[in-house]
Structure formats: structure tokens, C-alpha cells
Protein backbone atom coordinates (compact mmCIF):
# COMPACT_ATOMS: atom_id res chain seq x y z
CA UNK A 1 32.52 -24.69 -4.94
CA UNK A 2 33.95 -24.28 -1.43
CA UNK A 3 32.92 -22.71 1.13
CA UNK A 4 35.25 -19.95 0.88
CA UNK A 5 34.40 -19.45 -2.63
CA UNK A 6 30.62 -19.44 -1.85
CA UNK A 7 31.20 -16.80 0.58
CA UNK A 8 33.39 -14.84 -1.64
CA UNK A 9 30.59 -14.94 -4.23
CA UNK A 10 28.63 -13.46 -1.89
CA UNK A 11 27.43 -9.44 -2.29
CA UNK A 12 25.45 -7.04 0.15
CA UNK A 13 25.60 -9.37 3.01
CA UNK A 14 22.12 -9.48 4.38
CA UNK A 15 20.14 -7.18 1.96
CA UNK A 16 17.21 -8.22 0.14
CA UNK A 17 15.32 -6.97 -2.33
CA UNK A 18 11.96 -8.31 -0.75
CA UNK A 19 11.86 -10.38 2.06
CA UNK A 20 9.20 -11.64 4.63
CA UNK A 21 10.18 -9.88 7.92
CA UNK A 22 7.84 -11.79 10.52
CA UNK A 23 5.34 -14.77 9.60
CA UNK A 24 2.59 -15.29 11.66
CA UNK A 25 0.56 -18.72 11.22
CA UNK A 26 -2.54 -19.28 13.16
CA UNK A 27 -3.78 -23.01 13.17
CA UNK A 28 -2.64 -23.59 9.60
CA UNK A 29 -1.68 -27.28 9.11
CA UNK A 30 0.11 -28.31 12.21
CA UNK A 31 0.75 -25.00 14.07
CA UNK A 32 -2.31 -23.67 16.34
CA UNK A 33 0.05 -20.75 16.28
CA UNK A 34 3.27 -19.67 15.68
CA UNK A 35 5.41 -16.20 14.87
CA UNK A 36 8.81 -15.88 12.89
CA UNK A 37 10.83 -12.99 12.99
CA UNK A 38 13.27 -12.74 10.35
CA UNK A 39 16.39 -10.66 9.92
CA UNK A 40 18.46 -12.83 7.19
CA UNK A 41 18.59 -13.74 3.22
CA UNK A 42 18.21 -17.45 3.84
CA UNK A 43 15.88 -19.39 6.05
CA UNK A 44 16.41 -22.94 6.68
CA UNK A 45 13.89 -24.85 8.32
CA UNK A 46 15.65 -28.47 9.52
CA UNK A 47 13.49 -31.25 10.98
CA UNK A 48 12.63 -35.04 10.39
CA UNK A 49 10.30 -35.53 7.29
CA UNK A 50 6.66 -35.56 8.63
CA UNK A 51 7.66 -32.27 11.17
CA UNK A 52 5.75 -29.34 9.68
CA UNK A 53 9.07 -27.98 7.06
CA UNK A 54 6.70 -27.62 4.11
CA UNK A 55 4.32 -26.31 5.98
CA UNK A 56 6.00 -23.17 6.70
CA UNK A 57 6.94 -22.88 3.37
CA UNK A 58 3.12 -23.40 2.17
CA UNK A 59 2.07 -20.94 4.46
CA UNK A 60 4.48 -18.43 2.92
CA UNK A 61 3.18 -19.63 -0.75
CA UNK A 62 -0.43 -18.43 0.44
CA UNK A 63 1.03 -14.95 0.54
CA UNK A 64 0.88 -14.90 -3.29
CA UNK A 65 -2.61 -15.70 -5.21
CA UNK A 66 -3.33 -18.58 -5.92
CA UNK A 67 -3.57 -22.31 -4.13
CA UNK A 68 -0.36 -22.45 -2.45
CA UNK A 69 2.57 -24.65 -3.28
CA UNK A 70 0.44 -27.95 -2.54
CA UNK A 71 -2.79 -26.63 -5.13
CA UNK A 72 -4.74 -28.02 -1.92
CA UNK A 73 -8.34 -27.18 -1.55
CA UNK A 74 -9.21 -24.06 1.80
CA UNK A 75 -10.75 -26.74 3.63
CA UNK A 76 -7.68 -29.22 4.11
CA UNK A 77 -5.54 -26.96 5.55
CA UNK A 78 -8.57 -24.76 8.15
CA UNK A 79 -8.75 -25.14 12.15
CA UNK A 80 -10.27 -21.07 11.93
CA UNK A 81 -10.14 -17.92 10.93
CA UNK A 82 -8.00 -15.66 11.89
CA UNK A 83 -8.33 -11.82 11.22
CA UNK A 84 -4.49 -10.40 10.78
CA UNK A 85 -3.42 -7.03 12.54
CA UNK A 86 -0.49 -6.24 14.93
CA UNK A 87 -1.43 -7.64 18.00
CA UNK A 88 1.06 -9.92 19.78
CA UNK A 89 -1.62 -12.82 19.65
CA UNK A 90 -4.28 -13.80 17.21
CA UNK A 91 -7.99 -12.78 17.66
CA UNK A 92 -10.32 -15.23 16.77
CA UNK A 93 -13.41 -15.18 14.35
CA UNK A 94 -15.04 -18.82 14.42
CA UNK A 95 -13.77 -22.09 13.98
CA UNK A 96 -13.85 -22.90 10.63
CA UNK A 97 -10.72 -21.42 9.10
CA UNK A 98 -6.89 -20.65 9.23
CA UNK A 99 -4.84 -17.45 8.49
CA UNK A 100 -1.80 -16.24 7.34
CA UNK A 101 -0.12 -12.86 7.87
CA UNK A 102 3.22 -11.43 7.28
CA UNK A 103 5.08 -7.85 7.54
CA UNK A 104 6.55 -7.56 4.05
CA UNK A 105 10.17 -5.26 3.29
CA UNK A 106 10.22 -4.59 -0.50
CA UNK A 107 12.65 -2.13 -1.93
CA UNK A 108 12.90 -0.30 1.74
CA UNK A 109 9.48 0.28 1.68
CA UNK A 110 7.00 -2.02 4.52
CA UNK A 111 3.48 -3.18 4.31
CA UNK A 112 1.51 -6.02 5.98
CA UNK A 113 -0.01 -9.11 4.03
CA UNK A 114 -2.76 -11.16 5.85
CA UNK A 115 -5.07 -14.35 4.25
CA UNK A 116 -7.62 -16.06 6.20
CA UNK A 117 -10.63 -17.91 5.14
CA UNK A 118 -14.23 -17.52 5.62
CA UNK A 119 -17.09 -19.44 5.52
CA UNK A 120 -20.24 -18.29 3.59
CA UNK A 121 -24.20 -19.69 2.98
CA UNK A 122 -25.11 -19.10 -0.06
CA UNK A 123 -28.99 -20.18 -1.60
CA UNK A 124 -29.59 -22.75 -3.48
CA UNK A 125 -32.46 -24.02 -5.44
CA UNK A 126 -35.38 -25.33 -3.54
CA UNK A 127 -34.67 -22.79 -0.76
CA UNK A 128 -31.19 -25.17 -0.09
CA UNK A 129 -28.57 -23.96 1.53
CA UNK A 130 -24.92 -24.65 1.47
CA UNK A 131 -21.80 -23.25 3.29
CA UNK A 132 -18.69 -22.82 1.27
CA UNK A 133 -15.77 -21.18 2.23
CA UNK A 134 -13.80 -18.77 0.36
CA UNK A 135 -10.39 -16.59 1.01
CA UNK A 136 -10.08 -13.02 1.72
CA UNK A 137 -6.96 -11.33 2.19
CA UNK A 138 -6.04 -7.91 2.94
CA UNK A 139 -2.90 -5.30 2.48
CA UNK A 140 -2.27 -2.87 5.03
CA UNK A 141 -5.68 -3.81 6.89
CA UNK A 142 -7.38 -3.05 3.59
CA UNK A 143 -9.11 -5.86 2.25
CA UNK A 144 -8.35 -6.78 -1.73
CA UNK A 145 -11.58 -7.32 -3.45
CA UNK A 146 -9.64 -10.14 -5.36
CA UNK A 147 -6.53 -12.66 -4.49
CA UNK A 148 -5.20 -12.06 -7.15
CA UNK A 149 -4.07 -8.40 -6.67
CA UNK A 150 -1.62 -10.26 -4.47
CA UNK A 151 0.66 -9.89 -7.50
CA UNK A 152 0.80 -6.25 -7.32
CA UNK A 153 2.71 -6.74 -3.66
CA UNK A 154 4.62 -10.35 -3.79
CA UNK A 155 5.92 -12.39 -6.30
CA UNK A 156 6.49 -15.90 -4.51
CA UNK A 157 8.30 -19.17 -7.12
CA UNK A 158 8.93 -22.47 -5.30
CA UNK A 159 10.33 -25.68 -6.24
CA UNK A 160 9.31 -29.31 -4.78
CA UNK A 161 9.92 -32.90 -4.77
CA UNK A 162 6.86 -32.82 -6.47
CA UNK A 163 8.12 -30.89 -9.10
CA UNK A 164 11.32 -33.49 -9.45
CA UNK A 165 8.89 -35.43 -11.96
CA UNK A 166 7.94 -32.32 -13.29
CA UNK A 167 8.65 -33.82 -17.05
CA UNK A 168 7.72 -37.58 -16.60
CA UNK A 169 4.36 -36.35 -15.39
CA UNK A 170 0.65 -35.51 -17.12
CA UNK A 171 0.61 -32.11 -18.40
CA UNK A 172 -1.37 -30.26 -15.76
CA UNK A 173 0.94 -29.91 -13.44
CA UNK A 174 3.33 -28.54 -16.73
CA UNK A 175 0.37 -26.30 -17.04
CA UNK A 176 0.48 -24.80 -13.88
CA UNK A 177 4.21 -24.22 -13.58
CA UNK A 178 3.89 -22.16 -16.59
CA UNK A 179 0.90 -19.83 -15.24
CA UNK A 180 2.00 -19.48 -11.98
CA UNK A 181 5.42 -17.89 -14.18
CA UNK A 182 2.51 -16.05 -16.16
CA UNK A 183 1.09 -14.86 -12.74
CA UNK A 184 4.55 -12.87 -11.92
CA UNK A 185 4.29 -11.26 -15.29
CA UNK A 186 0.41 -10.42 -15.57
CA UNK A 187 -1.57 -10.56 -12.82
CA UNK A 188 -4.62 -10.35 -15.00
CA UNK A 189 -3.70 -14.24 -15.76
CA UNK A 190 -4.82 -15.54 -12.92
CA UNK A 191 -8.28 -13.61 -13.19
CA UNK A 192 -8.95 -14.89 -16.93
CA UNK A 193 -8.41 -18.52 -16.08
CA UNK A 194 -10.95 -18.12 -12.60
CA UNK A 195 -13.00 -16.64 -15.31
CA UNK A 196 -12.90 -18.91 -18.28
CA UNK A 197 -13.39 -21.95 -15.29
CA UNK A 198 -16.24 -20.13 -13.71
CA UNK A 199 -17.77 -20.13 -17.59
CA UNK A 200 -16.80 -23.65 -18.30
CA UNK A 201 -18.50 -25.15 -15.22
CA UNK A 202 -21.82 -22.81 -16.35
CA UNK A 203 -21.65 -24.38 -19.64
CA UNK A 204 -20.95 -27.45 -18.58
CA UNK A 205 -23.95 -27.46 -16.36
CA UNK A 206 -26.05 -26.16 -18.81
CA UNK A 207 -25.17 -29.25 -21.64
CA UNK A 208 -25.51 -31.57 -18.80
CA UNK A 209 -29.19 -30.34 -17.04
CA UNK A 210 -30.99 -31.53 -20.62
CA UNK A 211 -32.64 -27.61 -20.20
CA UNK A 212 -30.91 -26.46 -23.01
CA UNK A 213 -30.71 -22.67 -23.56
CA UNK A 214 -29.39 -21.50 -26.58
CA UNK A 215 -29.29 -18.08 -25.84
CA UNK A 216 -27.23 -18.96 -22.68
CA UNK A 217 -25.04 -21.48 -24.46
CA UNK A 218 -24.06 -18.78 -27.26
CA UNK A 219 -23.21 -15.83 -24.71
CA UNK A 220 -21.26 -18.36 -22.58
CA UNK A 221 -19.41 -19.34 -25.36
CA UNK A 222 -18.52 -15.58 -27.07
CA UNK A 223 -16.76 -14.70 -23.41
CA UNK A 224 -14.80 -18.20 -23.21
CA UNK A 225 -13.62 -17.80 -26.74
CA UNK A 226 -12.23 -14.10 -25.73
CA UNK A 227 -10.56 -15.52 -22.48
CA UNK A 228 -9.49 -18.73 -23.65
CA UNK A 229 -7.84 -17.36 -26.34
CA UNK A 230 -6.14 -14.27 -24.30
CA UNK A 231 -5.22 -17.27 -22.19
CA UNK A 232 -3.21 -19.07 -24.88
CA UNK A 233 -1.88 -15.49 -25.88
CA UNK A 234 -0.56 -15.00 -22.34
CA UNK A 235 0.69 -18.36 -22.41
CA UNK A 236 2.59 -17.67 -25.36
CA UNK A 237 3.70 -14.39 -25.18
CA UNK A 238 5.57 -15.45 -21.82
CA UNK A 239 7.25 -18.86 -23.28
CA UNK A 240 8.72 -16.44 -26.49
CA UNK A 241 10.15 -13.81 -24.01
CA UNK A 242 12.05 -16.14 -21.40
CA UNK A 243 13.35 -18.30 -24.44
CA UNK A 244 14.57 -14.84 -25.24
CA UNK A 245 16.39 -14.20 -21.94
CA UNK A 246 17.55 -17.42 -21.86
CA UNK A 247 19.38 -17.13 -25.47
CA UNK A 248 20.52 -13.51 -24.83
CA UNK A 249 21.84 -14.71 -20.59
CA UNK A 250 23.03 -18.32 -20.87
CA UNK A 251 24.01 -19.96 -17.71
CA UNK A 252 27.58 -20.96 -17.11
CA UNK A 253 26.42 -23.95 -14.76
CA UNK A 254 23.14 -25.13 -15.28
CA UNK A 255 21.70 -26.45 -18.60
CA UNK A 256 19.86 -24.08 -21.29
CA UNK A 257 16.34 -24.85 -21.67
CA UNK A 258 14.02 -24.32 -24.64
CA UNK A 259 10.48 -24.13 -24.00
CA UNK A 260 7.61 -24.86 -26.62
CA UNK A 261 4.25 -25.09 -26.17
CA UNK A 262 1.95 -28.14 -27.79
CA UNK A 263 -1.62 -26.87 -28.27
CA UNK A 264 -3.85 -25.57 -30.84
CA UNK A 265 -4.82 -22.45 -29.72
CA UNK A 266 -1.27 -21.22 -28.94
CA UNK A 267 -0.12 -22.60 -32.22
CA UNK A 268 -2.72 -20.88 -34.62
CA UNK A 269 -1.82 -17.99 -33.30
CA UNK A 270 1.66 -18.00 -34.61
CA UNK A 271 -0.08 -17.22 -38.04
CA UNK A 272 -3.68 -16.60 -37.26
CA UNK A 273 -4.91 -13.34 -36.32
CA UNK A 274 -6.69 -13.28 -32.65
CA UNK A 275 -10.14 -12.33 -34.31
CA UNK A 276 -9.93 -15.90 -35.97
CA UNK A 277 -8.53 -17.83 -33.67
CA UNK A 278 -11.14 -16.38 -31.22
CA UNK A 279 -13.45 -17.53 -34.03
CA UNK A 280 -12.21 -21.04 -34.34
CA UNK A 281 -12.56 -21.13 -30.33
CA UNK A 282 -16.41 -20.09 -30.36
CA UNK A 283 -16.64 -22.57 -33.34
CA UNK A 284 -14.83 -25.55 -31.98
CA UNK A 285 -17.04 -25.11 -28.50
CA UNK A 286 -20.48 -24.56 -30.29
CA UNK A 287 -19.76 -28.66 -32.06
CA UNK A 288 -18.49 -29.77 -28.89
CA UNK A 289 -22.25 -29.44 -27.37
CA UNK A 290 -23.13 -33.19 -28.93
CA UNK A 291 -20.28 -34.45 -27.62
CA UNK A 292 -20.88 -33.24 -24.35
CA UNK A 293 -24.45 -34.66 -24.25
CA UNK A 294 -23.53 -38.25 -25.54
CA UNK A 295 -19.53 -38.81 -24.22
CA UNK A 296 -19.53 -36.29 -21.59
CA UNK A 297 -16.00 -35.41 -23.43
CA UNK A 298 -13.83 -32.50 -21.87
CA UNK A 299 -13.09 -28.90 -23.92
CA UNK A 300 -9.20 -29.24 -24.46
CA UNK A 301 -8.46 -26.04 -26.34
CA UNK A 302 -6.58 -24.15 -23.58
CA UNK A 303 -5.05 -27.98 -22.24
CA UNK A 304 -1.69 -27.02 -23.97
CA UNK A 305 1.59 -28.90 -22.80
CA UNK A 306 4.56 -27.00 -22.09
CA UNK A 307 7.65 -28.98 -23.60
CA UNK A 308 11.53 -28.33 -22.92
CA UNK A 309 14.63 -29.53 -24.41
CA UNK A 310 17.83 -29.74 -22.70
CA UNK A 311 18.84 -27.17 -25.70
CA UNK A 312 22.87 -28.57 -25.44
CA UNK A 313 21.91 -31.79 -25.86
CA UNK A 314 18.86 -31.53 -28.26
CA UNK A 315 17.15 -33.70 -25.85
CA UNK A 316 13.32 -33.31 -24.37
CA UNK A 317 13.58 -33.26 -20.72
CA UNK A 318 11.72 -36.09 -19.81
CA UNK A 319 14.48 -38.22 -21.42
CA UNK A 320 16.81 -36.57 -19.53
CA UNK A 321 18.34 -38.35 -16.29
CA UNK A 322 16.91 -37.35 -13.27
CA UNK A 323 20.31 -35.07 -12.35
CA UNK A 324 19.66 -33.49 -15.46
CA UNK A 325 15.93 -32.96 -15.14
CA UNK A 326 16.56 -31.51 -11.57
CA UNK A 327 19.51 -28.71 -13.58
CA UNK A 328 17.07 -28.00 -15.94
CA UNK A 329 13.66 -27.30 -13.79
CA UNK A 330 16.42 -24.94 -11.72
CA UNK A 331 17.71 -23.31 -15.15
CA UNK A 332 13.98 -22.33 -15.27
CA UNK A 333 13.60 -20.94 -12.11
CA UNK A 334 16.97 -18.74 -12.57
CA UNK A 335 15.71 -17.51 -15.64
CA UNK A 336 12.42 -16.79 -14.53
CA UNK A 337 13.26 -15.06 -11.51
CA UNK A 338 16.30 -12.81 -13.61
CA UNK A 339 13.70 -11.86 -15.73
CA UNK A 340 11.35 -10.64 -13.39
CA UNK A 341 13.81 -8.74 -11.91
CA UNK A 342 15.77 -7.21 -14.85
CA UNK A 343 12.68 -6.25 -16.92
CA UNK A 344 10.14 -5.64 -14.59
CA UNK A 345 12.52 -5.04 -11.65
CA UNK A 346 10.20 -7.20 -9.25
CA UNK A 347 12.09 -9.10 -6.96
CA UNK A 348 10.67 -12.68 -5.84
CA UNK A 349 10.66 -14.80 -2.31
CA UNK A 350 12.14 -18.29 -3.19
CA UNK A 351 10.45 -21.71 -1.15
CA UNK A 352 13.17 -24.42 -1.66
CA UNK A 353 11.73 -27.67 -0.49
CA UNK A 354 14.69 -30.69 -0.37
CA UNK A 355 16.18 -28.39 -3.26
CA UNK A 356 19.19 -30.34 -2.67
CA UNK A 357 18.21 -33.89 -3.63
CA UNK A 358 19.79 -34.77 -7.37
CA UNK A 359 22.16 -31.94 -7.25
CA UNK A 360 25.80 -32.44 -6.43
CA UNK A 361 27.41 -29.98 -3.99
CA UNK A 362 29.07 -27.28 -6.61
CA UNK A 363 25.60 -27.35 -8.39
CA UNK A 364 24.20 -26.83 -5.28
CA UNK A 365 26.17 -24.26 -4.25
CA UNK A 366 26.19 -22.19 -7.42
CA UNK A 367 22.56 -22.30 -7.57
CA UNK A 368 22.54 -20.70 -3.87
CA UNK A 369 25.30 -18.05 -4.78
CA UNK A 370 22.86 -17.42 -7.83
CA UNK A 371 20.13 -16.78 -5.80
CA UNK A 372 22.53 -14.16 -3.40
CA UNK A 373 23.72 -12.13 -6.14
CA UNK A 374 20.25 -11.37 -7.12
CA UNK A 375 19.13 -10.74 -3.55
CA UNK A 376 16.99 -12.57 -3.22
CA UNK A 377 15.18 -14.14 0.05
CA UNK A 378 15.23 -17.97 0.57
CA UNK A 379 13.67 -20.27 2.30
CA UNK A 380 15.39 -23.75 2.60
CA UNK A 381 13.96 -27.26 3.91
CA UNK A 382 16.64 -29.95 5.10
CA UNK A 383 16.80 -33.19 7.28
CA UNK A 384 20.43 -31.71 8.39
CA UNK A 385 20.86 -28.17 9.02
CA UNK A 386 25.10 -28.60 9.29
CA UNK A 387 24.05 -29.44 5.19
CA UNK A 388 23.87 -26.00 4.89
CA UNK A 389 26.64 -24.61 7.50
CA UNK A 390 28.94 -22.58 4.39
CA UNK A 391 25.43 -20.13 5.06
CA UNK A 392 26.21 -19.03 8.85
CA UNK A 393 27.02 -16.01 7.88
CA UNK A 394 24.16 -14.67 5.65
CA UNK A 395 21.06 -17.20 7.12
CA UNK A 396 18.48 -17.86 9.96
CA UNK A 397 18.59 -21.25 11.26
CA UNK A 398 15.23 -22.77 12.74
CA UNK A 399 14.95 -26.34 14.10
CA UNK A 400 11.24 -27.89 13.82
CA UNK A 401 9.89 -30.40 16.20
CA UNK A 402 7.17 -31.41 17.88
CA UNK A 403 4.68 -28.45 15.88
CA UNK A 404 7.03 -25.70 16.91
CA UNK A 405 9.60 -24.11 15.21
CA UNK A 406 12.78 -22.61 17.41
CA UNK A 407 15.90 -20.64 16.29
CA UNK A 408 18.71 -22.43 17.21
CA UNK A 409 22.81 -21.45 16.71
CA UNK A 410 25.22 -23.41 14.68
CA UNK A 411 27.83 -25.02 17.16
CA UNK A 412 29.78 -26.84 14.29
């Protein structure tokens, strides 16, 4: 596609559905601070790998529940905490933490997202002490008694080089693509699998301390079979309806995908009512306890891998090339993203990191004049910003160097 065409393509020049209107970062990663004010439907960030691109971009990601686009742990990304307001400079709790705040546009309407991290002694046995840390966040200077009602204000999907071996790798990181789509859908998701975790590790404990209690064991087990197996519904339910989109919206560039899921749970319910599956669950967990004792063997019922075939071809992804692996994880996001907008009418933030790498140039550019027509903000990471010149018009251009990150003007 040229760069005419692309332009051409093009509708309601700078509107957005949602968009992040300023970013503020205070000593996350490699910035001890730093402010973005934003005006534009596409953001590219363009630096030397190792400069601090993904960074911004993970920052943004923490405006959504969850771990962020790296799944990184609170304490590898703290210098301290930060409480977020409206100030023109940060105020400072401690040193032990890092923040996050944005002022949010969504549908015309404004509201201000901040995330920090706090640090918290809680008891122990033996009169022990440890500090943990934990994140809070806060809407509007309200705080949220749980991340996860993040999902109620911003609906954030990325896509990075990680996520190029998305097929070829172990099916965890399959596993969380497919919540995270879950997440935009029902934000309840992301509180059943905290909960079933919080559970496992209890049970878990329990099998492993030698003190068995029975009693315990059999409660813990009654609430992990209910989650687990609203889990694998959730799971489900969500793979069945964006098969559906994609069957009744097929893409006129980018490969069809068909998603199936491989796990037990997920398939007894196809035929099973819940009640038995849920059953089954408490069942299966209950002779897992010997298991546990002697092999220290994991529960797999809700470790279900999510499968796709390039549908055209009748091929499973990860045979695919790696062109045609690239098309289809970006068929995905299309799909996801229409469908969150079209039945729901939520409108998501995209976080492109080296989106361009596999893709030729009219893939590329039909993917970003994609994006456009839905209006949709989107954040772009490139060695070369003149890579993305065709985009004057409708984007923000930000050079990043030495842990800063300036605006600079196209000259070419």
C-alpha cells in the first residue's frame, strides 16, 4: 500500500475512541521521571535497542490489571512510590516503589488513572516479619479496592517480539494471551484465577507441611473446583465467540485463524454439565493429595493449551513460517480488538513493540490502516522513525536517548 493510499484509508483524522492524553512515569525502569503529553492516534517511540522504547510501552501496560506486558514481578521494575495527582512534579512516599499515572479520554468523557506500589509488613509465624510489596491504584484519586477493576476504565492489548514465538513456545505464555483477551471481556477473570492461585498455594502448603487437615483440604478443594471450572468456562466461552467473529468478519489481508483449546476441563464441558465437571474437578484434586506427598506433581486441570490453525491452509500455527505466524498472531489481535468494540463497544489502547519485524510493507501498512479505521490509539516502537514517515499526518513522534524521551519533527 502506498503512502497515498494509506492516507486515503484514513477516517476522522486524529479522533480516538480512547486514548492516553498525558503519561506520567516516576522512576519506573529507566526514567526517575518523565511526562508525555499526547494529542495524536499514533505514538512512535524511536531509539537504539537498549534505550528505554519498551519501557514506555510497559508503563502504559500497567494502566490495565494485571503484570504488565513483561509479566515481571513489582520489585524489578521499583526505585519508589509515587502517589499520582495533578501536580506538575511527583510527591514522594518512600523509596521502595515506582508509579504510573495517566489522564485518560474515552468516548469524550476524562478521568485520571494512577498505579504505584507499596510496601507492607505483614506477621509471620514465630512473631517473623516480612515486607512484601503490593500495588494499589486509584481512578479519579479514588483508590480501587482491587486491580482488577482496571477493566471497567481501560482495555490495553499489546504485541511483542516475545510474542513472535508465540506458537513454537510452552503453553503458558499461550495461556496468558488468551486470559489477558478474557480480561477485556470479563473482568471477573482476572479475580477467579488470583483466587483459584491464592487456593492452590494454601493447598499446596497444606499437602506439603505433613500437618494434614482434612477439613481444610476438603473446603479448599469445593472453592477451587467452582473457580477452576468457571475458569475453563470463561476460557471457553471466549475462544467459541471470537471463532464466531472471525467466521462471520473474515479479513481480506491477514490469515483466518481457528482457535481450539486442549484441556480436560474445557473439553468435558462441551457435553458435561458444570455440576459434574465441577465434580470431576473436586474429585480429580482430592486423588491428587498422594501424589503431591510422594512426587510433589503439579494440578494441571486448568493448564489448557490454546491451539490455532492457519484455517486457509489447514495448518497449526507453529508449522507455519515465521511470516505467517507473525499474520496470524496479528489476525488475532484485529479480531479481538473488533470484537471488543462491536459487541461490547469498548475501545482498546494498542502497545506495538518492533510490530514491524516479519511483515512486509503492504502487510504492514494495512494492519496500521486497520487499526485507524477503528480508532484506535497506538503506540509504536522502531530503530528508525522515517520507517514510519506515511504517519506525519495523524502521529506523535518521540526520539529516546539517554533515559529521556523528546518530541522531535519529521524533516524528511
Amino acid at each position: 500500500m502506498s503512502a497515498v493510499a494509506f492516507c486515503n484509508s484514513m477516517v476522522d483524522d486524529a479522533k480516538v475512541r480512547s486514548a492516553v492524553r498525558r503519561l506520567t512515569l516516576v522512576n519506573f525502569r529507566n526514567y526517575k521521571y518523565l511526562r508525555l503529553n499526547l494529542n495524536m492516534p499514533f505514538i512512535i517511540l524511536g531509539g537504539e535497542n537498549g534505550s528505554g522504547k519498551t519501557n514506555v510501552l510497559e508503563a502504559v501496560s500497567f494502566l490495565s490489571q494485571g503484570r504488565g506486558l513483561r509479566n515481571t514481578k513489582l520489585s524489578e521494575v521499583k526505585t519508589f512510590d509515587f502517589l499520582a495527582n495533578q501536580q506538575s512534579s511527583p510527591v514522594f512516599i518512600n523509596n521502595s516503589g515506582w508509579a504510573v499515572s495517566a489522564q485518560i479520554e474515552k468516548f469524550g468523557e476524562e478521568f485520571n488513572i494512577g498505579t504505584a506500589v507499596e510496601s507492607v509488613v505483614k506477621e509471620f509465624e514465630y512473631n517473623e516479619t516480612k515486607e512484601v510489596e503490593r500495588r494499589i491504584v486509584q481512578v479519579n484519586n479514588q483508590k480501587l479496592s482491587s486491580q482488577n477493576e482496571l477493566g471497567n476504565y481501560l482495555s490495553v492489548i499489546w504485541v511483542t517480539p516475545q510474542m513472535d514465538r508465540l506458537f513454537q513456545g510452552g503453553s503458558q505464555l499461550r495461556r496468558s494471551f488468551l486470559d489477558r483477551i478474557v480480561y477485556a471481556f470479563d473482568v471477573e477473570h482476572a479475580r477467579r484465577i488470583s483466587a483459584y492461585d491464592n487456593l492452590y498455594k494454601q493447598w499446596l502448603q497444606i499437602l506439603k507441611s505433613g500437618n494434614i487437615n482434612t477439613s481444610w483440604l476438603n473446603a479448599l478443594e469445593e472453592q477451587m473446583s467452582g473457580i477452576g471450572v468457571a475458569i475453563a468456562a470463561a476460557r471457553r466461552e471466549q475462544v467459541q465467540k471470537l471463532n464466531t467473529f472471525i467466521e462471520q468478519n473474515p479479513d481480506d489481508v491477514f490469515p483466518d485463524a481457528t482457535l481450539t483449546l486442549d484441556g480436560t476441563i474445557e473439553q468435558m464441558l462441551n457435553d458435561k454439565p458444570a455440576i459434574y465437571v465441577e465434580d470431576f474437578y473436586r474429585e480429580s484434586l482430592f486423588n491428587q493429595r498422594r501424589n503431591i506427598l510422594f512426587n510433589d506433581s503439579a494440578n494441571t486441570l486448568n493448564k489448557t493449551d490454546l491451539c490455532v490453525l492457519y484455517k486457509q491452509k489447514n495448518v497449526p500455527a507453529a508449522l507455519c513460517s515465521t511470516g505467517e505466524q507473525k499474520s496470524l498472531l496479528l489476525s488475532i489481535i484485529l479480531a479481538h480488538a473488533r470484537s471488543l468494540l462491536y459487541s461490547r463497544g469498548v475501545s482498546s489502547i494498542l502497545l506495538l513493540d518492533e510490530v514491524a519485524a516479519h511483515l512486509d510493507d503492504t502487510k504492514k501498512d494495512a494492519f496500521l490502516a486497520k487499526i485507524q479505521n477503528m480508532q484506535l490509539q497506538t503506540w509504536l516502537t522502531t530503530t528508525d522513525l522515517s520507517e514510519f514517515a506515511h504517519l506525519r499526518e495523524f502521529a506523535q513522534f518521540f526520539e529516546v536517548k539517554d533515559n529521556t524521551v523528546q518530541e522531535v519533527s519529521l524533516s524528511f
